[in-house]
Protein backbone atom coordinates (compact mmCIF):
# COMPACT_ATOMS: atom_id res chain seq x y z
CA UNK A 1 0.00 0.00 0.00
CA UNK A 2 0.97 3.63 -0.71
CA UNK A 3 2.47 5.56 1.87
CA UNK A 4 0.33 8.53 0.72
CA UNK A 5 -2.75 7.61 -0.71
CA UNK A 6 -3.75 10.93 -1.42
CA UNK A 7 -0.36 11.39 -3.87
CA UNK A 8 -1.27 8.14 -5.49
CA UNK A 9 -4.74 9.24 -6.21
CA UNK A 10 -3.97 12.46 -7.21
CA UNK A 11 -1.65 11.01 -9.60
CA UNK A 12 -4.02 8.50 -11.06
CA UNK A 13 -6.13 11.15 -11.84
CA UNK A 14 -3.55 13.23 -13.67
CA UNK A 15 -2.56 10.37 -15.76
CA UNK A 16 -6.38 9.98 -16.92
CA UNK A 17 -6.62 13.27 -17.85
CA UNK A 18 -3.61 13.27 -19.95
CA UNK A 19 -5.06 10.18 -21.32
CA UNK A 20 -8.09 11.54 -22.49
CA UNK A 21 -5.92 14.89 -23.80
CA UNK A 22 -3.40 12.23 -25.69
CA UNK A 23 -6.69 10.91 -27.80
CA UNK A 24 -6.37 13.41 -30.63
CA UNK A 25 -9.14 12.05 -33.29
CA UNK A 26 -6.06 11.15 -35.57
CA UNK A 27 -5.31 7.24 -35.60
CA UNK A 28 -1.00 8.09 -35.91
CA UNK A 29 -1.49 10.58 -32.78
CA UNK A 30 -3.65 8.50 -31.08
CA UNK A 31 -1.11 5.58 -31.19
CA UNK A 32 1.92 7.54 -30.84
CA UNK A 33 0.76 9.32 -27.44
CA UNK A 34 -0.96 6.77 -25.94
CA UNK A 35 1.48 4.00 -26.21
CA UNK A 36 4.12 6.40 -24.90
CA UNK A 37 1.72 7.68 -22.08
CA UNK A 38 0.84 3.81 -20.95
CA UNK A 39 4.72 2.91 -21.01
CA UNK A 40 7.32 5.42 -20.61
CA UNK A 41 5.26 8.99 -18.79
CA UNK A 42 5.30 7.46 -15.44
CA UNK A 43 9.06 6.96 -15.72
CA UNK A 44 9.78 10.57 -17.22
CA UNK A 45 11.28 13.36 -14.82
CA UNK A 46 9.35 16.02 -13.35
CA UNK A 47 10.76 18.73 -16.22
CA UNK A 48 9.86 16.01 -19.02
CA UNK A 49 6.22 15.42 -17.59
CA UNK A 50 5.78 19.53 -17.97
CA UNK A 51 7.03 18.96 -21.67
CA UNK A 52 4.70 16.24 -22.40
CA UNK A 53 1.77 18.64 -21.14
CA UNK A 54 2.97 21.46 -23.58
CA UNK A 55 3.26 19.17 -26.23
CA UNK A 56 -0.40 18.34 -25.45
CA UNK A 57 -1.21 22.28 -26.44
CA UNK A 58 -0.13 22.33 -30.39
CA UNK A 59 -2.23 21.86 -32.92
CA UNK A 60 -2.37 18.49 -34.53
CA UNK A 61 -1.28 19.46 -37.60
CA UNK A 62 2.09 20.84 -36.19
CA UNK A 63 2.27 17.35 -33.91
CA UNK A 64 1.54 15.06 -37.31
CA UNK A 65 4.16 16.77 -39.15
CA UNK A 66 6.68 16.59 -36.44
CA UNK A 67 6.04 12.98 -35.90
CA UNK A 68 5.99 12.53 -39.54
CA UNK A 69 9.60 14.14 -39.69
CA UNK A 70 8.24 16.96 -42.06
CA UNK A 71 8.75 19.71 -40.00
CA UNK A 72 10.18 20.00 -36.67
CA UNK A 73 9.09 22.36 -33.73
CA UNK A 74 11.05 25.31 -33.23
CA UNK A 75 10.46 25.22 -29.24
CA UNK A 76 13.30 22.57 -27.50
CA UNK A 77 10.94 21.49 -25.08
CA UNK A 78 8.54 20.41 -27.79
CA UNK A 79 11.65 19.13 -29.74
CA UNK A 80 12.80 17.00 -26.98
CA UNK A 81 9.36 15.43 -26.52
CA UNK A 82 9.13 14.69 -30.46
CA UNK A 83 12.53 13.06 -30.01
CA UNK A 84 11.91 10.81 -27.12
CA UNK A 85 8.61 9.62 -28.18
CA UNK A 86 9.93 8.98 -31.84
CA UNK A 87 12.75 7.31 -30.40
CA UNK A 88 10.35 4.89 -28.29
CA UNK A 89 8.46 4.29 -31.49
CA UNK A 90 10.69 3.04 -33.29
CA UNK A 91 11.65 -0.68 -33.45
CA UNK A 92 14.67 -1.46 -31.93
């Protein structure tokens, strides 16, 4: 059992909401985000968590083509995000 309960739930409820906010109505979003939410956000440091939630602010368009390797963000933060979940993506 948890030491504090109240941490745990609090945290549950976090990742749900960033659940719902990773669903993005575009199937190559939709994977991308959610997979790396389910198995890596938990592990991510407290700066990288913040990045995640930014990334969760741009438009799809701007995510798709980043993910795509079209275009790439011109914030770091947003760049470093891009990065680590392309770099879980891909087959190893």
């Amino acid at each position: 059992m948890s030491e504090n309960p109240t941490e745990e739930l609090a945290a549950d409820v976090e990742f749900k909401r960033l659940s719902w906010h990773s669903r993005r109505g575009m199937l190559e979003l939709d994977v991308l985000l959610g997979n790396f939410l389910k198995h890596c956000f938990r592990q991510l440091d407290a700066t990288d968590k913040l990045r995640y939630r930014k990334l969760l602010t741009a438009e799809d368009s701007d995510m798709y083509s980043w993910f795509m390797q079209t275009s790439t963000p011109e914030d770091a933060d947003m760049q470093r995000m891009v990065t680590l979940i392309l770099d879980y993506a891909r087959p190893a």
